[in-house]
PDB file of N, CA and C in Angstrom:
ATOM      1  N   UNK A   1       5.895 -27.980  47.642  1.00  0.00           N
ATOM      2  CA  UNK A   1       6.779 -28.421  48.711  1.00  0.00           C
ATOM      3  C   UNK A   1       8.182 -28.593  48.148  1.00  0.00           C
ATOM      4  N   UNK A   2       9.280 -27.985  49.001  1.00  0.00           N
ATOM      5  CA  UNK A   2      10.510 -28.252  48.107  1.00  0.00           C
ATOM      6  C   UNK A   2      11.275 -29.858  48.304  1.00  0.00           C
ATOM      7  N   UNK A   3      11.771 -30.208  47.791  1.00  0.00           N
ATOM      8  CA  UNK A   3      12.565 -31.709  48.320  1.00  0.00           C
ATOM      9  C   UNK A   3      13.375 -31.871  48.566  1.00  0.00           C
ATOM     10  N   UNK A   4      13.591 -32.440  49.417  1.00  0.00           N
ATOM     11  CA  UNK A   4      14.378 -32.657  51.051  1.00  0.00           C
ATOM     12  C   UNK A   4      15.498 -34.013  50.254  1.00  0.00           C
ATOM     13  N   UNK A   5      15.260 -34.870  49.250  1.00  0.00           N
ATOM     14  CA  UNK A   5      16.067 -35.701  49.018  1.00  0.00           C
ATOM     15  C   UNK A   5      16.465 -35.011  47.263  1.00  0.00           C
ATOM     16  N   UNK A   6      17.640 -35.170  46.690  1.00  0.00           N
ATOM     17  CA  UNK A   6      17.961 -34.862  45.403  1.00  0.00           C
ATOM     18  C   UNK A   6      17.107 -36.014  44.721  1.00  0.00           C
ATOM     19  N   UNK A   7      16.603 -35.580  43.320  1.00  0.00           N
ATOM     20  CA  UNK A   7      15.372 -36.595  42.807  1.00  0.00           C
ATOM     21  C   UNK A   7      16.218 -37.485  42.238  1.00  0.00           C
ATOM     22  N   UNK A   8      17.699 -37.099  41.624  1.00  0.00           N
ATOM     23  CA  UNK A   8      18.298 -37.927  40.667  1.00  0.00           C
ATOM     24  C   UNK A   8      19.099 -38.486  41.573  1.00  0.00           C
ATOM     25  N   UNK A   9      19.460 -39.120  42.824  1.00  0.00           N
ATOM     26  CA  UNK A   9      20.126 -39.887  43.358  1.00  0.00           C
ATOM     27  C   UNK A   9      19.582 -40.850  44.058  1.00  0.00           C
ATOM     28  N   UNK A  10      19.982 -42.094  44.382  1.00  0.00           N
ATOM     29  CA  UNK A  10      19.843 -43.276  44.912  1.00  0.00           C
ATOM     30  C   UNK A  10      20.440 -43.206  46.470  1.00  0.00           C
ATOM     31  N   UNK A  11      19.622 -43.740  47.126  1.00  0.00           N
ATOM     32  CA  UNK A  11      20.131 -43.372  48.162  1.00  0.00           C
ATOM     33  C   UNK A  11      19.721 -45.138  48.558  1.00  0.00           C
ATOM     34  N   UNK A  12      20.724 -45.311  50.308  1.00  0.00           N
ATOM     35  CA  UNK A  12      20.950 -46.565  50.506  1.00  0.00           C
ATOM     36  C   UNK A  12      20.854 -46.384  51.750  1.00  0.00           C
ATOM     37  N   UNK A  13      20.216 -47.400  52.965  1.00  0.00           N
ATOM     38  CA  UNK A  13      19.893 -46.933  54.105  1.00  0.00           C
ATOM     39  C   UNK A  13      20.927 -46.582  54.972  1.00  0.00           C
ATOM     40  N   UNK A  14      22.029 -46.906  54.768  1.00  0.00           N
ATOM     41  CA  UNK A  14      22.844 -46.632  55.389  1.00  0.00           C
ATOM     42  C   UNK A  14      23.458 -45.078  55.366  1.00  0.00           C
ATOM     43  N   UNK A  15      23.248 -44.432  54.632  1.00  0.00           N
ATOM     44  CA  UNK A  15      23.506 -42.760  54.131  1.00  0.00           C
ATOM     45  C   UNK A  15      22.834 -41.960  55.287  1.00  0.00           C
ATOM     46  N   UNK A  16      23.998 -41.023  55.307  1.00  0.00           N
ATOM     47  CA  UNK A  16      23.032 -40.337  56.952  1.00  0.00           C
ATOM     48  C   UNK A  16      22.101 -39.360  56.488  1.00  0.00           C
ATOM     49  N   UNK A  17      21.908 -39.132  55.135  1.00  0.00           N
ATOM     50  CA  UNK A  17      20.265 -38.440  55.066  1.00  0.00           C
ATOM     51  C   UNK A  17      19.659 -39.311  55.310  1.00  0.00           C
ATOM     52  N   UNK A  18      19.247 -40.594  55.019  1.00  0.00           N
ATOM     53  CA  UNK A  18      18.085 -41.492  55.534  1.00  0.00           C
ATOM     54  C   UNK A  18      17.947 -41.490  56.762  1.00  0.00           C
ATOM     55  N   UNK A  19      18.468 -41.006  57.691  1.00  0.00           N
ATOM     56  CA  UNK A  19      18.217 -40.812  58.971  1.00  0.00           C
ATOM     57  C   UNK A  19      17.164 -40.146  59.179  1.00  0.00           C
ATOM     58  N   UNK A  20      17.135 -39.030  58.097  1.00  0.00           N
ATOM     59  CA  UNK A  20      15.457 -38.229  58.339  1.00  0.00           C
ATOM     60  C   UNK A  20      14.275 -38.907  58.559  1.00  0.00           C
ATOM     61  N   UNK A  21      14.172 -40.131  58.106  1.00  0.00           N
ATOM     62  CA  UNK A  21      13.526 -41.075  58.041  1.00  0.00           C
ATOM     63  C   UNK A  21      13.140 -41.750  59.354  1.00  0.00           C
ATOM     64  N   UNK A  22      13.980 -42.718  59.929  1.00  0.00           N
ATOM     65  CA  UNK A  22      14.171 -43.099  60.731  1.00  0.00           C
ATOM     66  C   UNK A  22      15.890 -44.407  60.192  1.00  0.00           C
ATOM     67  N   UNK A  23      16.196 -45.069  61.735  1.00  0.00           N
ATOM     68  CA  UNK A  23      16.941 -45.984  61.829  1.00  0.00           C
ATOM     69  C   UNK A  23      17.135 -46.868  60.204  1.00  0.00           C
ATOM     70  N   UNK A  24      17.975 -48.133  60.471  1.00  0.00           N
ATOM     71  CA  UNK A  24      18.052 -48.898  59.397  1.00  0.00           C
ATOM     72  C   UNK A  24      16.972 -49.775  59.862  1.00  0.00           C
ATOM     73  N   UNK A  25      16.867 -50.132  61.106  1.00  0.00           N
ATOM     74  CA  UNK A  25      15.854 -51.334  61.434  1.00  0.00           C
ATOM     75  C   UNK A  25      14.229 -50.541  61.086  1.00  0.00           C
ATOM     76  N   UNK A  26      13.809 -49.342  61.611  1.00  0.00           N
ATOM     77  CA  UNK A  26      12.625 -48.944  61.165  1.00  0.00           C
ATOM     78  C   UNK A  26      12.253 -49.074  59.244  1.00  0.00           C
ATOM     79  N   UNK A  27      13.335 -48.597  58.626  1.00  0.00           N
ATOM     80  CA  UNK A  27      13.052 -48.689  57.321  1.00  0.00           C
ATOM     81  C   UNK A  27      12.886 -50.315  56.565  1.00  0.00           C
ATOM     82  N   UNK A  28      13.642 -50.914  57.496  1.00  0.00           N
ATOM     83  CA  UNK A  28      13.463 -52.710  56.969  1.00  0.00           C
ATOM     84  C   UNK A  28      12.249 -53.081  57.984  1.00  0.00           C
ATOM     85  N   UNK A  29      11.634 -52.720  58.803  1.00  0.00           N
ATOM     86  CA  UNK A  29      10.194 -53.037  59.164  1.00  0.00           C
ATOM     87  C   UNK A  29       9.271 -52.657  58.390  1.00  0.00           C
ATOM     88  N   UNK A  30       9.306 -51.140  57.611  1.00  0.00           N
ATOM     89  CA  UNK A  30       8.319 -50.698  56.568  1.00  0.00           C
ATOM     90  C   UNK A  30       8.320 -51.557  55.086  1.00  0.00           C
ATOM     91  N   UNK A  31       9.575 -51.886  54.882  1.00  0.00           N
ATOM     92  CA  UNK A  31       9.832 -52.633  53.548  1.00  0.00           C
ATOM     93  C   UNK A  31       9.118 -54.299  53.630  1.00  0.00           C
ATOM     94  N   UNK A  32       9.512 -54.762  55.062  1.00  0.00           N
ATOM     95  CA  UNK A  32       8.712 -56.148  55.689  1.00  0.00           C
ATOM     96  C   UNK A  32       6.958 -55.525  55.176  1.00  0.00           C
ATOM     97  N   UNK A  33       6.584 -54.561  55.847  1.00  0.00           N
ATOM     98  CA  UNK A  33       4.934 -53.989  56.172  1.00  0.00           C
ATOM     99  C   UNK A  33       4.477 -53.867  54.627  1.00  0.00           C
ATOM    100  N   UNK A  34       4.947 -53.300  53.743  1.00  0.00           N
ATOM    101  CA  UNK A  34       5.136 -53.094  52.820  1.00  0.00           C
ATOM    102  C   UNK A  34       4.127 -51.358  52.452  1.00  0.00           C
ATOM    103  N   UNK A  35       5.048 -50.437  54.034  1.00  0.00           N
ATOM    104  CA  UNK A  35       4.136 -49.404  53.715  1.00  0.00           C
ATOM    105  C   UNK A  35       4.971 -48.208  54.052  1.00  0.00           C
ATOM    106  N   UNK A  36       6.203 -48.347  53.884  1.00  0.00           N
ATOM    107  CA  UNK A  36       7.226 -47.137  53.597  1.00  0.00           C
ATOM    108  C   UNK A  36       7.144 -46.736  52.176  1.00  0.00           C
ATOM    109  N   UNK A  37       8.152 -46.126  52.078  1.00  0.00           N
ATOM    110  CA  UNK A  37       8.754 -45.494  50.833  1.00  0.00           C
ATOM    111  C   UNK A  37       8.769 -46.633  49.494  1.00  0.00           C
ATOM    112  N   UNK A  38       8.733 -46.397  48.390  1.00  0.00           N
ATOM    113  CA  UNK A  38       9.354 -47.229  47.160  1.00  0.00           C
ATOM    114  C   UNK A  38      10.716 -47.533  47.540  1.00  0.00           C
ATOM    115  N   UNK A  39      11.040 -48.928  47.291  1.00  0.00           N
ATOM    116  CA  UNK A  39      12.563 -49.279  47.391  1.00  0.00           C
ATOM    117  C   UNK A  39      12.747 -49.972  46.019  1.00  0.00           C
ATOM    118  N   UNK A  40      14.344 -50.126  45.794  1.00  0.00           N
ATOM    119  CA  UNK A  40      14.902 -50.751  44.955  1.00  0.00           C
ATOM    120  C   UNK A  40      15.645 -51.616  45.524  1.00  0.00           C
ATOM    121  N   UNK A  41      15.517 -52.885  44.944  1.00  0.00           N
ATOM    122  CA  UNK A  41      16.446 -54.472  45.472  1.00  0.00           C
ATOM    123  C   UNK A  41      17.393 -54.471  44.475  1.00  0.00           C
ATOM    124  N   UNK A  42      18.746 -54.367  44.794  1.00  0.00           N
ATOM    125  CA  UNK A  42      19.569 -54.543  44.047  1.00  0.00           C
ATOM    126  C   UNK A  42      20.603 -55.942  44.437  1.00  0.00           C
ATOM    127  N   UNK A  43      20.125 -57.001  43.978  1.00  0.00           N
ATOM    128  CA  UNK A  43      20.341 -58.034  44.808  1.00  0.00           C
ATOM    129  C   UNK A  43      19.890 -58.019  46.163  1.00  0.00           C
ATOM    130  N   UNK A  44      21.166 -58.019  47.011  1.00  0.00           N
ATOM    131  CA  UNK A  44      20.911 -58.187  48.139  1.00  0.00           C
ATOM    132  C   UNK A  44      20.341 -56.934  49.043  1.00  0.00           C
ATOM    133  N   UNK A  45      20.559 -56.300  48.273  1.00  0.00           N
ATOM    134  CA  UNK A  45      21.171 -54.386  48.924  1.00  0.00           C
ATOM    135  C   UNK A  45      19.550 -53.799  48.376  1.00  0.00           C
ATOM    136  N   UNK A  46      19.588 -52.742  49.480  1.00  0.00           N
ATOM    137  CA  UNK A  46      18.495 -52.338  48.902  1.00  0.00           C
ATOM    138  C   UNK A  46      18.496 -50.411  48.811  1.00  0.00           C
ATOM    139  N   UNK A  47      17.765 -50.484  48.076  1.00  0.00           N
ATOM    140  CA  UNK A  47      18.050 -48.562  47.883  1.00  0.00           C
ATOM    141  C   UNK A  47      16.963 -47.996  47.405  1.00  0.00           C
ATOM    142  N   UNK A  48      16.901 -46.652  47.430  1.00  0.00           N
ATOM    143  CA  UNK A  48      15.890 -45.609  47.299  1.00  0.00           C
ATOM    144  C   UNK A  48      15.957 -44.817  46.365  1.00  0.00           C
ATOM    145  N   UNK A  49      15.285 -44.490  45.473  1.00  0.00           N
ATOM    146  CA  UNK A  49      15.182 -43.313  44.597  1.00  0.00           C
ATOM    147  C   UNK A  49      14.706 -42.207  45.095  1.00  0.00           C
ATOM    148  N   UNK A  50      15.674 -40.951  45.033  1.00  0.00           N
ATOM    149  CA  UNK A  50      15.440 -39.691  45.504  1.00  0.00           C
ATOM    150  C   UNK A  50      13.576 -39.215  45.684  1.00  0.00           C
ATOM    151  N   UNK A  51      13.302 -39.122  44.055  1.00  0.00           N
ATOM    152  CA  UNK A  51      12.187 -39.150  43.593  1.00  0.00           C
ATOM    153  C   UNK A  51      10.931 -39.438  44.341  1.00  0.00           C
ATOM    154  N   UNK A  52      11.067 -41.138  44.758  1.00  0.00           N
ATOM    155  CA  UNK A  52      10.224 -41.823  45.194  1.00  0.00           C
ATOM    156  C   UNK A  52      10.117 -41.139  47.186  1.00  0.00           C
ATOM    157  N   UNK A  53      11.277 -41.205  47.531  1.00  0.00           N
ATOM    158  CA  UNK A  53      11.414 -40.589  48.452  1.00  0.00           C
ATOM    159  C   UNK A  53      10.766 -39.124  49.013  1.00  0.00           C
ATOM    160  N   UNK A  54      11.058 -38.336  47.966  1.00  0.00           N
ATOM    161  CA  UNK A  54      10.237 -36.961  47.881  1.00  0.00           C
ATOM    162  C   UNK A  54       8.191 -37.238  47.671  1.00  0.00           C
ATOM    163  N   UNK A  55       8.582 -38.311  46.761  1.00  0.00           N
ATOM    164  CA  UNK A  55       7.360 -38.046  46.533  1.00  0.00           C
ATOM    165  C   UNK A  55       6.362 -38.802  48.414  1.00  0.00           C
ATOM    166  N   UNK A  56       6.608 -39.718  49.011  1.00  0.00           N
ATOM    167  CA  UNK A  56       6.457 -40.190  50.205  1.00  0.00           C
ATOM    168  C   UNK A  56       6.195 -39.411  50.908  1.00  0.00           C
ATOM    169  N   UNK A  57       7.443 -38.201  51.207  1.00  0.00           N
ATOM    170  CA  UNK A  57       6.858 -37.705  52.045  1.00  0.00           C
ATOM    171  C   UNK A  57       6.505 -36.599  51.733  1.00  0.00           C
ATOM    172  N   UNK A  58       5.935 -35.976  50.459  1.00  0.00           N
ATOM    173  CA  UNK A  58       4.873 -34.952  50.026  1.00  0.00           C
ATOM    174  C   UNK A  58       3.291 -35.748  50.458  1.00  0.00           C
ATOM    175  N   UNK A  59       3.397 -36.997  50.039  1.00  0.00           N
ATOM    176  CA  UNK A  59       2.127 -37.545  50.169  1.00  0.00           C
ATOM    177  C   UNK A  59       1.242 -37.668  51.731  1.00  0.00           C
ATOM    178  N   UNK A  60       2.265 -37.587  52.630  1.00  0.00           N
ATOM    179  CA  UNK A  60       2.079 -37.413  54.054  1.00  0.00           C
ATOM    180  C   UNK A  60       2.405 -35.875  55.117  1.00  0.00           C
ATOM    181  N   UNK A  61       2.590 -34.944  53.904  1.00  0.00           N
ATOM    182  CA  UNK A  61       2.164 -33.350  54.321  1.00  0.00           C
ATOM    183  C   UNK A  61       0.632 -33.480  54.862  1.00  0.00           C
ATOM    184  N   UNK A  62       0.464 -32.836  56.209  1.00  0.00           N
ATOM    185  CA  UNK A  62      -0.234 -32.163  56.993  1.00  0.00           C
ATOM    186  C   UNK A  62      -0.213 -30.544  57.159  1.00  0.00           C
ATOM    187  N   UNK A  63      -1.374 -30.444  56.522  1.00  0.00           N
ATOM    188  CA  UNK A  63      -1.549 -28.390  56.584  1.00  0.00           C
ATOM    189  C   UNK A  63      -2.626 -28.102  58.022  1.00  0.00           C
ATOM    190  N   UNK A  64      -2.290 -28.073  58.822  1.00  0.00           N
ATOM    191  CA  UNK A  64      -3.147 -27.895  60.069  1.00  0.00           C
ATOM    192  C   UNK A  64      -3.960 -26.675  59.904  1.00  0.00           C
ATOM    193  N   UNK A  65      -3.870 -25.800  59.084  1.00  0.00           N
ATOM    194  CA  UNK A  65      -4.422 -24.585  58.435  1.00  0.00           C
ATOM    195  C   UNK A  65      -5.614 -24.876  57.630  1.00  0.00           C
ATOM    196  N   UNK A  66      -5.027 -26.250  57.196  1.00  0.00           N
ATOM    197  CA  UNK A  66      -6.338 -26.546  56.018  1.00  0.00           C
ATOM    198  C   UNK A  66      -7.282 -27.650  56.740  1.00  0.00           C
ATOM    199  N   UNK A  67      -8.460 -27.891  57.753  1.00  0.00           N
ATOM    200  CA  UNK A  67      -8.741 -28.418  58.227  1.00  0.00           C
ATOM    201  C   UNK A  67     -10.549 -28.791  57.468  1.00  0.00           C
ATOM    202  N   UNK A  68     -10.498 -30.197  57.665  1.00  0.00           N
ATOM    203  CA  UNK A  68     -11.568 -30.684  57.236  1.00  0.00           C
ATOM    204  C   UNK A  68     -12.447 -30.939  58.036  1.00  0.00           C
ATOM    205  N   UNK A  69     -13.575 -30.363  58.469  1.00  0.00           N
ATOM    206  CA  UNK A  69     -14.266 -30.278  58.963  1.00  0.00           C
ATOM    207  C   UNK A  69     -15.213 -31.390  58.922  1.00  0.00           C
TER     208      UNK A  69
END
């Protein structure tokens, strides 16, 4: 799968690639749930590693081709 976020950058919800995602309020409900993406707390602020990001949503690829019977 290729990646949709650069692995070596930090990203911060406010960046309009995180929009792929969803809103700022959806991503601080997953971080509350504790079942989004990996985040980083930088103090107050919080941010994303490219990496972690890619890897999220490789982990939630659907191959409708590949069906389990």
């Amino acid at each position: 799968m290729a990646n949709v976020f650069n692995d070596d950058r930090v990203y911060f919800p406010e960046d309009p690639e995180m929009k792929l995602l969803g809103n700022r309020e959806k991503l601080a409900q997953w971080r509350h749930r504790m079942c989004g993406p990996a985040f980083i707390r930088i103090g107050r602020r919080i941010a994303y590693h490219g990496a972690d990001l890619n890897a999220w949503l490789a982990a939630r690829r659907t191959d409708p081709n590949n069906e389990a019977a």
